[in-house]
ModelCIF file with pLDDT and N, C-alpha, C, O atoms, coordinates in Angstrom:
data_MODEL
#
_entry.id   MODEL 
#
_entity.id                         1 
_entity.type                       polymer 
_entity.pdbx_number_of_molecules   1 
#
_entity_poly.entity_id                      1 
_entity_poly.type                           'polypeptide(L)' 
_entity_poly.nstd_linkage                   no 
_entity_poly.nstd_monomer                   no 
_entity_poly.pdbx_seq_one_letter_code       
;(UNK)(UNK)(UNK)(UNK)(UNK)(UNK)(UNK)(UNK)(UNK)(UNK)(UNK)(UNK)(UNK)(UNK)(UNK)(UNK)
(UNK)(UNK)(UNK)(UNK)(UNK)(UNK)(UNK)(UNK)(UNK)(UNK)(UNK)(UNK)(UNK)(UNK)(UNK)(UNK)
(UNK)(UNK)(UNK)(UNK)(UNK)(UNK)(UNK)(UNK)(UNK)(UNK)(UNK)(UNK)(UNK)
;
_entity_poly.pdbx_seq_one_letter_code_can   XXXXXXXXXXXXXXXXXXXXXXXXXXXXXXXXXXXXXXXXXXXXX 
_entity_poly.pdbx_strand_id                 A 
#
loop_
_entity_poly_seq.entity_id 
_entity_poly_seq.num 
_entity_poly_seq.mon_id 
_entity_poly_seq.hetero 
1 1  UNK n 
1 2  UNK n 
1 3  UNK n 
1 4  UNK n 
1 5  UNK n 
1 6  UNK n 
1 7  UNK n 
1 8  UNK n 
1 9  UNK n 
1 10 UNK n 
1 11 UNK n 
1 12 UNK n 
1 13 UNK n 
1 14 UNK n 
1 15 UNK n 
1 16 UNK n 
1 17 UNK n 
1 18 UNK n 
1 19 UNK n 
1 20 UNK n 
1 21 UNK n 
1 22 UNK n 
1 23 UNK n 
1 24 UNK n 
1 25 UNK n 
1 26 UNK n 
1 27 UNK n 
1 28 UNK n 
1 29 UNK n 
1 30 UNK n 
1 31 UNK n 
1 32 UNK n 
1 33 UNK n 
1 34 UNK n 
1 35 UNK n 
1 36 UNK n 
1 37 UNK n 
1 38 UNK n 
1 39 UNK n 
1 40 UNK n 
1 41 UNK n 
1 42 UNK n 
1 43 UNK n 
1 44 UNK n 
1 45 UNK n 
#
_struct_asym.id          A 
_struct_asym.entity_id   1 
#
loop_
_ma_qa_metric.id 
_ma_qa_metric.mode 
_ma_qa_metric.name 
_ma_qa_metric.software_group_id 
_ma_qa_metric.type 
1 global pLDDT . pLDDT 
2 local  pLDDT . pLDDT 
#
_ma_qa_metric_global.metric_id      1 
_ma_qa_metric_global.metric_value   95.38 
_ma_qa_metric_global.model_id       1 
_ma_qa_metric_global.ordinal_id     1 
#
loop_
_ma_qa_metric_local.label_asym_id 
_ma_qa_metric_local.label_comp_id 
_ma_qa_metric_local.label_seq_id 
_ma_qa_metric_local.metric_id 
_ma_qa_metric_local.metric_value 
_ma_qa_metric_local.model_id 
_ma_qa_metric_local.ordinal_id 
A UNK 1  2 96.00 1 1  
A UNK 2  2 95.00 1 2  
A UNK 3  2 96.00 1 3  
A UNK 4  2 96.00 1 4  
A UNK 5  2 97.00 1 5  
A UNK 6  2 97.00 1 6  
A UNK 7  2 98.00 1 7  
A UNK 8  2 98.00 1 8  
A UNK 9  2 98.00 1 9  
A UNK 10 2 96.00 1 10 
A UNK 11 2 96.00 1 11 
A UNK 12 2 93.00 1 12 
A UNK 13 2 94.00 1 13 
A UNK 14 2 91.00 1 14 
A UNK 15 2 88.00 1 15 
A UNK 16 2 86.00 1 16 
A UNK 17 2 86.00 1 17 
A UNK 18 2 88.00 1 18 
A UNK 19 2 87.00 1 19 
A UNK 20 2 91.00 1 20 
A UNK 21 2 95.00 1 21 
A UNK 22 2 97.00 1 22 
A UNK 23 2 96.00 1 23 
A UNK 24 2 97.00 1 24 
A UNK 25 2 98.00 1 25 
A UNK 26 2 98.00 1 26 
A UNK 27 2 98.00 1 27 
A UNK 28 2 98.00 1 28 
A UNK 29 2 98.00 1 29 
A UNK 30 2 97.00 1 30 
A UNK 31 2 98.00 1 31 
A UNK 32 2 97.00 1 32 
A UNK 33 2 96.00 1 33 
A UNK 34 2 96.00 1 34 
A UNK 35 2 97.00 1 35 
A UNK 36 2 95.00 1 36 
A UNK 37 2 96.00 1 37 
A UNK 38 2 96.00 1 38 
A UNK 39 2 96.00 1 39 
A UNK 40 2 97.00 1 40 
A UNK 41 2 97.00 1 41 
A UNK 42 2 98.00 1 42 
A UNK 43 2 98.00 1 43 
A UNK 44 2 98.00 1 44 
A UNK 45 2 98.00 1 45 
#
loop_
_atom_site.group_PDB 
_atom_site.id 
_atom_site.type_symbol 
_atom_site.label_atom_id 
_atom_site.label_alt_id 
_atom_site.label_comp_id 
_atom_site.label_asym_id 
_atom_site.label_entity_id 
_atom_site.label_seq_id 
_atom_site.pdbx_PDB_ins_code 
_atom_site.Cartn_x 
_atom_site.Cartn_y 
_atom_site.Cartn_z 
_atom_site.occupancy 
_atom_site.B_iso_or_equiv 
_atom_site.pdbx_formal_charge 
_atom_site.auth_seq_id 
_atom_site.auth_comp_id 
_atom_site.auth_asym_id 
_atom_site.auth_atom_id 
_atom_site.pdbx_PDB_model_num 
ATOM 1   N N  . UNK A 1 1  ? -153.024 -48.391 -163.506 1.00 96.00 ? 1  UNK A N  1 
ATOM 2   C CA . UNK A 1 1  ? -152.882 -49.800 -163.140 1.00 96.00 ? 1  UNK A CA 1 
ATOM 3   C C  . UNK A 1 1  ? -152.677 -50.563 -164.450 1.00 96.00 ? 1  UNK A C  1 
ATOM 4   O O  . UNK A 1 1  ? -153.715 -51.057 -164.889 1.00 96.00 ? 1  UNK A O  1 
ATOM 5   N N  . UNK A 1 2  ? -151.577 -50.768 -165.167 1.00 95.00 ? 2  UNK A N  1 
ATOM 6   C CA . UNK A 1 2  ? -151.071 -51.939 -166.068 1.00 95.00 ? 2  UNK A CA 1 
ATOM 7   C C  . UNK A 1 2  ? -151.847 -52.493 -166.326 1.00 95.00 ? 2  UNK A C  1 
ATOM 8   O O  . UNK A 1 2  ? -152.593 -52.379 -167.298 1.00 95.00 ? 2  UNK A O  1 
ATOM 9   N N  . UNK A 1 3  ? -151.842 -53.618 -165.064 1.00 96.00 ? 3  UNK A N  1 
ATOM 10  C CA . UNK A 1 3  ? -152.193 -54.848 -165.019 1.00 96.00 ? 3  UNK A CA 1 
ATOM 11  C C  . UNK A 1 3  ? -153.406 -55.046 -165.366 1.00 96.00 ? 3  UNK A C  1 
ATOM 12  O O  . UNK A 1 3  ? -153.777 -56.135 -165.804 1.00 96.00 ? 3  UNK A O  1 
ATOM 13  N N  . UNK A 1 4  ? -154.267 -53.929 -165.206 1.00 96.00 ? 4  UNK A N  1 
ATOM 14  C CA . UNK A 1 4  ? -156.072 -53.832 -165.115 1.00 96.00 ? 4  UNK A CA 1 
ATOM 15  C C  . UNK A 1 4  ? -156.337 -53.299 -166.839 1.00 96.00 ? 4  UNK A C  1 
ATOM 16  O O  . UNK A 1 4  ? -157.081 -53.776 -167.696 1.00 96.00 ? 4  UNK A O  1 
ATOM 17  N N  . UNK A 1 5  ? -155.461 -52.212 -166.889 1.00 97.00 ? 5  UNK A N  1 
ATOM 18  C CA . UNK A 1 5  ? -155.352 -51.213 -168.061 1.00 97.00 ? 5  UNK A CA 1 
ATOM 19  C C  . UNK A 1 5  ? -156.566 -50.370 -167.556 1.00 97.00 ? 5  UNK A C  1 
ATOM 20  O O  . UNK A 1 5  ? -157.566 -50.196 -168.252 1.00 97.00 ? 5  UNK A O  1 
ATOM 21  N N  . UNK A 1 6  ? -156.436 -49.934 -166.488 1.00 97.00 ? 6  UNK A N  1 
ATOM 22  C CA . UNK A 1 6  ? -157.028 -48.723 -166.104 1.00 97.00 ? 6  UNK A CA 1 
ATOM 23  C C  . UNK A 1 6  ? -156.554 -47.685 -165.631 1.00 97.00 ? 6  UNK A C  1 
ATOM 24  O O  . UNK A 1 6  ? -155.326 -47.605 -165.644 1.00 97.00 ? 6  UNK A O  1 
ATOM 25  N N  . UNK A 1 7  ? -157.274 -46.641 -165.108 1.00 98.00 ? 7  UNK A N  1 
ATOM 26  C CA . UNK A 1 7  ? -157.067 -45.040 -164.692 1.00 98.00 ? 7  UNK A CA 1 
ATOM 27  C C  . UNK A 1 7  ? -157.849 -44.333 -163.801 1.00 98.00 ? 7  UNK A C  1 
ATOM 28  O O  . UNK A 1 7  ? -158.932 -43.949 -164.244 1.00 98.00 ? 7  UNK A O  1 
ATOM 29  N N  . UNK A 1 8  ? -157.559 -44.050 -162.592 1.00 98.00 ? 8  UNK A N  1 
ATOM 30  C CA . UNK A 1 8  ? -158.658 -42.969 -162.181 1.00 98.00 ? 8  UNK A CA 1 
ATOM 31  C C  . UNK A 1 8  ? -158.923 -41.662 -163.552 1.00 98.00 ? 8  UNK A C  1 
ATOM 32  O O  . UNK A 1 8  ? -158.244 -41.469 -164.561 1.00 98.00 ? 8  UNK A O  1 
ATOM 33  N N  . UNK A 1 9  ? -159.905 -41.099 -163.169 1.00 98.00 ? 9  UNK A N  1 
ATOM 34  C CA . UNK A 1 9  ? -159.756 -39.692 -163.715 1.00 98.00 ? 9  UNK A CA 1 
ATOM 35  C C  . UNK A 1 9  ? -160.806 -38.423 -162.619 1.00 98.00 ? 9  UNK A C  1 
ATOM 36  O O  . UNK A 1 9  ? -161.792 -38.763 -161.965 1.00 98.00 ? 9  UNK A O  1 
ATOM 37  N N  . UNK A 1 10 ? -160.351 -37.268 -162.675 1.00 96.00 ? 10 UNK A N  1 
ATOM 38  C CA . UNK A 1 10 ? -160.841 -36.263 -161.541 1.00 96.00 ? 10 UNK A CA 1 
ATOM 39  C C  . UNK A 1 10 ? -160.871 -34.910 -163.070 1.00 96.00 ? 10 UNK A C  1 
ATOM 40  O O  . UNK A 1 10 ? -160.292 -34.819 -164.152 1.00 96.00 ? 10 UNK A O  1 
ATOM 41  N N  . UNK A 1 11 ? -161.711 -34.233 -162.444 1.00 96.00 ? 11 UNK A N  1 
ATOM 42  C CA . UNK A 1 11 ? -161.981 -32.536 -162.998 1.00 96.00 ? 11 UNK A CA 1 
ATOM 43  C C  . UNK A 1 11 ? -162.405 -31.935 -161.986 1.00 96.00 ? 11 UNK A C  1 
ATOM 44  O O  . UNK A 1 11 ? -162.943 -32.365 -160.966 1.00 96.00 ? 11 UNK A O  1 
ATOM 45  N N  . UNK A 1 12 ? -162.057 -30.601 -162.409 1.00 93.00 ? 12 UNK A N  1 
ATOM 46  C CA . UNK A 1 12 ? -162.360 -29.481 -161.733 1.00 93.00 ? 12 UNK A CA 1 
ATOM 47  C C  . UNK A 1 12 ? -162.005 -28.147 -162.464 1.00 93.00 ? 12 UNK A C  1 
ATOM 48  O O  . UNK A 1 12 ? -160.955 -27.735 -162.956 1.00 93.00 ? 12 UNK A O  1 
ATOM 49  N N  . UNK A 1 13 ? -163.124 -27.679 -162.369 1.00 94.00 ? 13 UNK A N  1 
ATOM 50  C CA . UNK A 1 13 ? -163.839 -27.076 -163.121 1.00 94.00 ? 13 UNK A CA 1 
ATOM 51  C C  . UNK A 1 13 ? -163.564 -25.407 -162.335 1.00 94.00 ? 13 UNK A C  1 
ATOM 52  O O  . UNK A 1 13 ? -163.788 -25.383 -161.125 1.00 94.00 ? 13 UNK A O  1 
ATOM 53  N N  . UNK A 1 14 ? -163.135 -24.177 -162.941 1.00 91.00 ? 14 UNK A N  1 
ATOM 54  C CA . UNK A 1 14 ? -163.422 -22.801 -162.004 1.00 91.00 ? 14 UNK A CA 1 
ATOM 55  C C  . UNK A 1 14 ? -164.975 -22.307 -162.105 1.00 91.00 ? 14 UNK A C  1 
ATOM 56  O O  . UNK A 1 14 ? -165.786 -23.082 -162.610 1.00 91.00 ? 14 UNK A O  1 
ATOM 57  N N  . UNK A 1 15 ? -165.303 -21.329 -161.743 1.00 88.00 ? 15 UNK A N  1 
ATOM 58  C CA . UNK A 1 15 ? -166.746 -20.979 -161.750 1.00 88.00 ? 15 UNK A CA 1 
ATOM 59  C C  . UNK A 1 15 ? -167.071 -19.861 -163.106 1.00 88.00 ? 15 UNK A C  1 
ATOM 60  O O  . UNK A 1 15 ? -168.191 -19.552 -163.515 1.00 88.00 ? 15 UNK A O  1 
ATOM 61  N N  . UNK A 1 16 ? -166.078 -19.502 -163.505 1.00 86.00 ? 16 UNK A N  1 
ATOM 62  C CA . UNK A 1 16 ? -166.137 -19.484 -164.982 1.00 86.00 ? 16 UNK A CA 1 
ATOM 63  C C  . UNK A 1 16 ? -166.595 -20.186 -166.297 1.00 86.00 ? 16 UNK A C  1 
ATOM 64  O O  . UNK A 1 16 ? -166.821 -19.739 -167.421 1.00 86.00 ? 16 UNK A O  1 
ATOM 65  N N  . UNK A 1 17 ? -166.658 -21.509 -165.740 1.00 86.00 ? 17 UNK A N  1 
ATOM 66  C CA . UNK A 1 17 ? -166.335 -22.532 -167.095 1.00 86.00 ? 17 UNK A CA 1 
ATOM 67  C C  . UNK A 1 17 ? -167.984 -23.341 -166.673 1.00 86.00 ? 17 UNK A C  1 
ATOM 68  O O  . UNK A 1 17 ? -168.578 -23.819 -167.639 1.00 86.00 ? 17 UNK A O  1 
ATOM 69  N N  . UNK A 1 18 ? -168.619 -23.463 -165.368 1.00 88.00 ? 18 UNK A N  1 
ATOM 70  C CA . UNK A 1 18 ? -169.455 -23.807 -164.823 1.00 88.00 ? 18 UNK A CA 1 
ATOM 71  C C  . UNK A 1 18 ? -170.540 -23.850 -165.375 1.00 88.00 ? 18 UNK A C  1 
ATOM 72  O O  . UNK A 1 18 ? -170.769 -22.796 -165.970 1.00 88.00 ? 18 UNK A O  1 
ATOM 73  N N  . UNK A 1 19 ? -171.395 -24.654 -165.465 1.00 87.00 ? 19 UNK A N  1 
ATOM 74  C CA . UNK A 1 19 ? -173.056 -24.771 -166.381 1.00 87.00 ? 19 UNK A CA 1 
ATOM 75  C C  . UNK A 1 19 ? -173.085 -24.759 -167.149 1.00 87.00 ? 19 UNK A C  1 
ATOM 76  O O  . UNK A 1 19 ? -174.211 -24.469 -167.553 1.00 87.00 ? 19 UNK A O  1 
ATOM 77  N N  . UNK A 1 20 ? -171.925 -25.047 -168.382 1.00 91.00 ? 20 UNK A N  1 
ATOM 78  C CA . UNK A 1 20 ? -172.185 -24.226 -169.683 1.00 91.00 ? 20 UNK A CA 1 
ATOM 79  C C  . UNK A 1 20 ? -171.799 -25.200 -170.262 1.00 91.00 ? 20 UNK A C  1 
ATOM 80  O O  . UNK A 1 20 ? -171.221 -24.842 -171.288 1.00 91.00 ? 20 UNK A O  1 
ATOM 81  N N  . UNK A 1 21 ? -171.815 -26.861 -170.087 1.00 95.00 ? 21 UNK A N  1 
ATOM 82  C CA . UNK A 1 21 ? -170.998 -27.961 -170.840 1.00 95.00 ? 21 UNK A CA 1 
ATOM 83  C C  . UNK A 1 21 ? -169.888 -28.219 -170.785 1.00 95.00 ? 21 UNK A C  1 
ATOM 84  O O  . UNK A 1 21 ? -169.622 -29.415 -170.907 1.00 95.00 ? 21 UNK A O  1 
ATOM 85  N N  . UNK A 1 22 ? -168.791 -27.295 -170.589 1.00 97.00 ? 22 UNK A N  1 
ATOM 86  C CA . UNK A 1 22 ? -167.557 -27.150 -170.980 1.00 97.00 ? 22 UNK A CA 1 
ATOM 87  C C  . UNK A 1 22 ? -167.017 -28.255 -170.365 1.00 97.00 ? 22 UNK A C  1 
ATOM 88  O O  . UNK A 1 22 ? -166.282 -28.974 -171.042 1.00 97.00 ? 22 UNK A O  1 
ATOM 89  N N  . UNK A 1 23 ? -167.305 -28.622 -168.857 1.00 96.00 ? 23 UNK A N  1 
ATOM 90  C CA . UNK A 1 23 ? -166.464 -29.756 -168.137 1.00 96.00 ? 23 UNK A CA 1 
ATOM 91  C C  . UNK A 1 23 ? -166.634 -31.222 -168.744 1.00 96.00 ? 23 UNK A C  1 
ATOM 92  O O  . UNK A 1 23 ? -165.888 -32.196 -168.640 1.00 96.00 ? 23 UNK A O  1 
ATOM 93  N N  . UNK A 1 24 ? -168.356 -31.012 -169.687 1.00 97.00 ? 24 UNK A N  1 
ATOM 94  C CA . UNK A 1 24 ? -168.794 -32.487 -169.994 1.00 97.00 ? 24 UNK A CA 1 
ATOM 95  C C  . UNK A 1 24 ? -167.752 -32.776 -171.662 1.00 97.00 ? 24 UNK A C  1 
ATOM 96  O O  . UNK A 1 24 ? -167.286 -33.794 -172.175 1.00 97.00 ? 24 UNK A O  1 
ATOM 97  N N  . UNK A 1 25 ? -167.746 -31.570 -171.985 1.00 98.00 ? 25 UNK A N  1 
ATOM 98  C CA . UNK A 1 25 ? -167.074 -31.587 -173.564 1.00 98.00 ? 25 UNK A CA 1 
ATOM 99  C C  . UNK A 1 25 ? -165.287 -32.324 -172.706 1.00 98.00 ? 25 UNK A C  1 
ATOM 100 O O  . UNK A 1 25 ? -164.691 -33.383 -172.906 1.00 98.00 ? 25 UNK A O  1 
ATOM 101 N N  . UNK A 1 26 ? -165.013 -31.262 -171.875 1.00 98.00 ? 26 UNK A N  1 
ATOM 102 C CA . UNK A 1 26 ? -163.821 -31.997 -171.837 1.00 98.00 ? 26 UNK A CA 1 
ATOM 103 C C  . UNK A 1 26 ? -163.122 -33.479 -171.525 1.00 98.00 ? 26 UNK A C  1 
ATOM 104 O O  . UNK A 1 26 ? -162.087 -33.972 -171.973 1.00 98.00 ? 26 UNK A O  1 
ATOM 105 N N  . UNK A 1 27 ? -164.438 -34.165 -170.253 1.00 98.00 ? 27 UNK A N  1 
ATOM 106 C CA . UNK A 1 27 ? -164.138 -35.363 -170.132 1.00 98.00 ? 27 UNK A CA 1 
ATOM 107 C C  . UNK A 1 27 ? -164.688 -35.894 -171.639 1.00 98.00 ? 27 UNK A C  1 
ATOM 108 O O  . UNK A 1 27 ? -163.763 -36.543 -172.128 1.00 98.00 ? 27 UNK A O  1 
ATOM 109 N N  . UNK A 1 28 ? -165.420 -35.875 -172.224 1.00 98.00 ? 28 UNK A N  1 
ATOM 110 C CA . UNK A 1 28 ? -165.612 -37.032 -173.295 1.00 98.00 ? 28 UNK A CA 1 
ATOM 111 C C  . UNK A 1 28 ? -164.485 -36.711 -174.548 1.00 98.00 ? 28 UNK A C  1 
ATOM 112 O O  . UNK A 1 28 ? -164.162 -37.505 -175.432 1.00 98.00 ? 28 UNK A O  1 
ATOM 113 N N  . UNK A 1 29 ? -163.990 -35.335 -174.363 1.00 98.00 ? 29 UNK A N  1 
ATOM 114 C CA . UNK A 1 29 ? -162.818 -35.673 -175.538 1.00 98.00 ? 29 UNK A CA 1 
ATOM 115 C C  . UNK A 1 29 ? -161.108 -35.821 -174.993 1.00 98.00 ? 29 UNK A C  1 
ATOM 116 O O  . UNK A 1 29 ? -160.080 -35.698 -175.660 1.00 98.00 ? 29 UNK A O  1 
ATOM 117 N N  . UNK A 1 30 ? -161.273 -36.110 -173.623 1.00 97.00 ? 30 UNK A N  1 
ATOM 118 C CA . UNK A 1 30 ? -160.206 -36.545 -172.755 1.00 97.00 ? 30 UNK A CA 1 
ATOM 119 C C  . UNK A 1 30 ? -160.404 -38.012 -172.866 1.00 97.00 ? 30 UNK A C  1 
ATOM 120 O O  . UNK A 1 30 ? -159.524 -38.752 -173.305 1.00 97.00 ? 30 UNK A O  1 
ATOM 121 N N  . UNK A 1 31 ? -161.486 -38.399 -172.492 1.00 98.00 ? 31 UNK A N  1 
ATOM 122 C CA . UNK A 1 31 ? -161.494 -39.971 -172.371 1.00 98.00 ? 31 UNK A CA 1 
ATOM 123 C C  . UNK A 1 31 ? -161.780 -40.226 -174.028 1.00 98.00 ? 31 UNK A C  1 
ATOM 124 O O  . UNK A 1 31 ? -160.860 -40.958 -174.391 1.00 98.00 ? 31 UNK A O  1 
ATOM 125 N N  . UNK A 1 32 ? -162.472 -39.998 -174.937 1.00 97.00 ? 32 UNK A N  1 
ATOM 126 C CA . UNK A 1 32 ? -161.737 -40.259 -176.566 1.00 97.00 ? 32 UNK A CA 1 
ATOM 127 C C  . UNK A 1 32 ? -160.358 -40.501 -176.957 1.00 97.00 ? 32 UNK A C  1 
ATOM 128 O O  . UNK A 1 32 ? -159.944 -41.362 -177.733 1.00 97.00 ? 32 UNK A O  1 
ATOM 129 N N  . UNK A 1 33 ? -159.558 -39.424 -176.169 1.00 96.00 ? 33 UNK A N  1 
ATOM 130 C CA . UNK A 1 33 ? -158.161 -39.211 -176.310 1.00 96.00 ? 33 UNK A CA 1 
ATOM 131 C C  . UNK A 1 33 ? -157.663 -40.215 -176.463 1.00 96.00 ? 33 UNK A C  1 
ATOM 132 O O  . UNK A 1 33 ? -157.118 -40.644 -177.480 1.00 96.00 ? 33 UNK A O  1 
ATOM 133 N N  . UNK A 1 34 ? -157.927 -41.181 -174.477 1.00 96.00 ? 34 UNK A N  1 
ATOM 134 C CA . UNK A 1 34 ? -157.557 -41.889 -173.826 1.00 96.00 ? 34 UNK A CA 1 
ATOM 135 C C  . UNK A 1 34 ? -157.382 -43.301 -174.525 1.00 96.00 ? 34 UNK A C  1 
ATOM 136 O O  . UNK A 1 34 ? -156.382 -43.886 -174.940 1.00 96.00 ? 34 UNK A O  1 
ATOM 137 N N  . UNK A 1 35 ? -159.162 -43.736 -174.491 1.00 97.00 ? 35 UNK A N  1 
ATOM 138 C CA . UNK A 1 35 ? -159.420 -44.617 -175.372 1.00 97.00 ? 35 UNK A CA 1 
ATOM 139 C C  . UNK A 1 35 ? -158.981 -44.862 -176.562 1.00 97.00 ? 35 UNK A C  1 
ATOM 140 O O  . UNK A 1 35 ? -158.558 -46.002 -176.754 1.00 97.00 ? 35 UNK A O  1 
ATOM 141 N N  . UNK A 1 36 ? -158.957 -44.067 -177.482 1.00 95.00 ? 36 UNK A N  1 
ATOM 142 C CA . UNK A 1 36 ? -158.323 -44.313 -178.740 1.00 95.00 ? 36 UNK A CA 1 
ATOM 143 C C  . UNK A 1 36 ? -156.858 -44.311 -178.874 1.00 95.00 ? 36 UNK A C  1 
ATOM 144 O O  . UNK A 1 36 ? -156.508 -44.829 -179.934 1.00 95.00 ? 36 UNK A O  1 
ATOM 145 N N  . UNK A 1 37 ? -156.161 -44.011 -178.344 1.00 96.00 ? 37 UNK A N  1 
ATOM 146 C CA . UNK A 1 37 ? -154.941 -43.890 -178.105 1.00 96.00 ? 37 UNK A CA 1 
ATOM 147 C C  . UNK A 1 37 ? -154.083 -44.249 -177.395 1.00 96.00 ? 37 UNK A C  1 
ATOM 148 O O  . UNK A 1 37 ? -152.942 -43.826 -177.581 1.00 96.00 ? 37 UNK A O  1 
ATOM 149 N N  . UNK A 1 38 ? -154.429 -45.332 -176.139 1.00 96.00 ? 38 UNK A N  1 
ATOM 150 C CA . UNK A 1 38 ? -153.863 -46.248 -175.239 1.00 96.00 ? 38 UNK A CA 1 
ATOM 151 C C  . UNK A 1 38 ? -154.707 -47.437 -175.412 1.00 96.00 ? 38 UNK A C  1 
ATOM 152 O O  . UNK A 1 38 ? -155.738 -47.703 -176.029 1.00 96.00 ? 38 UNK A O  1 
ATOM 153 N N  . UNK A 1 39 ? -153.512 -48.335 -174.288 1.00 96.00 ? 39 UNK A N  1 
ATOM 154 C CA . UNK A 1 39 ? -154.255 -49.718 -174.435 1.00 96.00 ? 39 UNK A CA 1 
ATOM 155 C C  . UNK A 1 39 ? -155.458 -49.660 -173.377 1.00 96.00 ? 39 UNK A C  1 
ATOM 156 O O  . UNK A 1 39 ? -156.171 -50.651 -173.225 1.00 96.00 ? 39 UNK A O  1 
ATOM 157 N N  . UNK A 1 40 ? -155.748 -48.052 -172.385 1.00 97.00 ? 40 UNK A N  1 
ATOM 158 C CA . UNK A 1 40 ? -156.511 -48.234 -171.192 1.00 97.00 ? 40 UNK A CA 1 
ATOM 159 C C  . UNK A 1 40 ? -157.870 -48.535 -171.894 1.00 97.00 ? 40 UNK A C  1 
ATOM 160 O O  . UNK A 1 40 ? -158.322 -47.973 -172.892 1.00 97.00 ? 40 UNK A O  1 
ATOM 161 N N  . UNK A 1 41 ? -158.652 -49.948 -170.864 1.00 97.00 ? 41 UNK A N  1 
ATOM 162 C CA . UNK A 1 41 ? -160.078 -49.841 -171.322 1.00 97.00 ? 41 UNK A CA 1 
ATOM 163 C C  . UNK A 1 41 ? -160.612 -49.277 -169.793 1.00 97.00 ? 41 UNK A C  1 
ATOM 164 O O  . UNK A 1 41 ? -161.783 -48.904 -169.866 1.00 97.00 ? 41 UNK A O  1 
ATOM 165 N N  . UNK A 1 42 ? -160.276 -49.195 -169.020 1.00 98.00 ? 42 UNK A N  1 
ATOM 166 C CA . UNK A 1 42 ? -161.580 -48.839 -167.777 1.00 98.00 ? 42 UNK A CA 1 
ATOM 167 C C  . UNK A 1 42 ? -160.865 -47.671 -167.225 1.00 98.00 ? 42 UNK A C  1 
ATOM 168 O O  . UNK A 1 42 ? -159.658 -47.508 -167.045 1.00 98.00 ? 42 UNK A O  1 
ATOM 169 N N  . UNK A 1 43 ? -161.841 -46.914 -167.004 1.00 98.00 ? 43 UNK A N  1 
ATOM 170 C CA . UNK A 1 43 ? -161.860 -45.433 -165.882 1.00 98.00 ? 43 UNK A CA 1 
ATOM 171 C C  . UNK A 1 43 ? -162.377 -45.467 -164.984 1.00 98.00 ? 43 UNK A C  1 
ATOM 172 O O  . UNK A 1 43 ? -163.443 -46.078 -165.062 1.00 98.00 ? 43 UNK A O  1 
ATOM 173 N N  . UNK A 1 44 ? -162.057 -44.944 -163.742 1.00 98.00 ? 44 UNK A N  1 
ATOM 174 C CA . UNK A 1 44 ? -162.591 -44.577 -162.618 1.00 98.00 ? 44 UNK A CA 1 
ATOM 175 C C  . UNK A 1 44 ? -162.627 -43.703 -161.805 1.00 98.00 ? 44 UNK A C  1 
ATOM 176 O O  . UNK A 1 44 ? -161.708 -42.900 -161.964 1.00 98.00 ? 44 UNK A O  1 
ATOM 177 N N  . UNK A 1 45 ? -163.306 -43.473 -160.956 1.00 98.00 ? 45 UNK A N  1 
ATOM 178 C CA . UNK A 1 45 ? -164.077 -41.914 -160.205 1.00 98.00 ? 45 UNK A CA 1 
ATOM 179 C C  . UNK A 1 45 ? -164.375 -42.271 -159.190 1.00 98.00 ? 45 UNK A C  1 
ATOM 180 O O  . UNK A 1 45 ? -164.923 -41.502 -158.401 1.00 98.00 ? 45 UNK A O  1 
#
């Protein structure tokens, strides 16, 4: 959404990667990405 400068965002995770942080490491250096590197300020879920 432009206008807002927002984004949904979704994960999913296999049962491999499960309990072990990996999904939390990836949203916070996805949304770092995001943040630092676009004009988006808000996410949503």
């Amino acid at each position: 959404d432009e206008q807002r400068a927002s984004m949904n965002v979704r994960i999913a995770i296999a049962h491999s990667g499960r309990g072990s942080g990996l999904g939390q490491e990836a949203l916070e250096l996805g949304i770092a990405t995001l943040f630092t590197h676009s004009p988006i300020q808000e996410l949503s879920l």
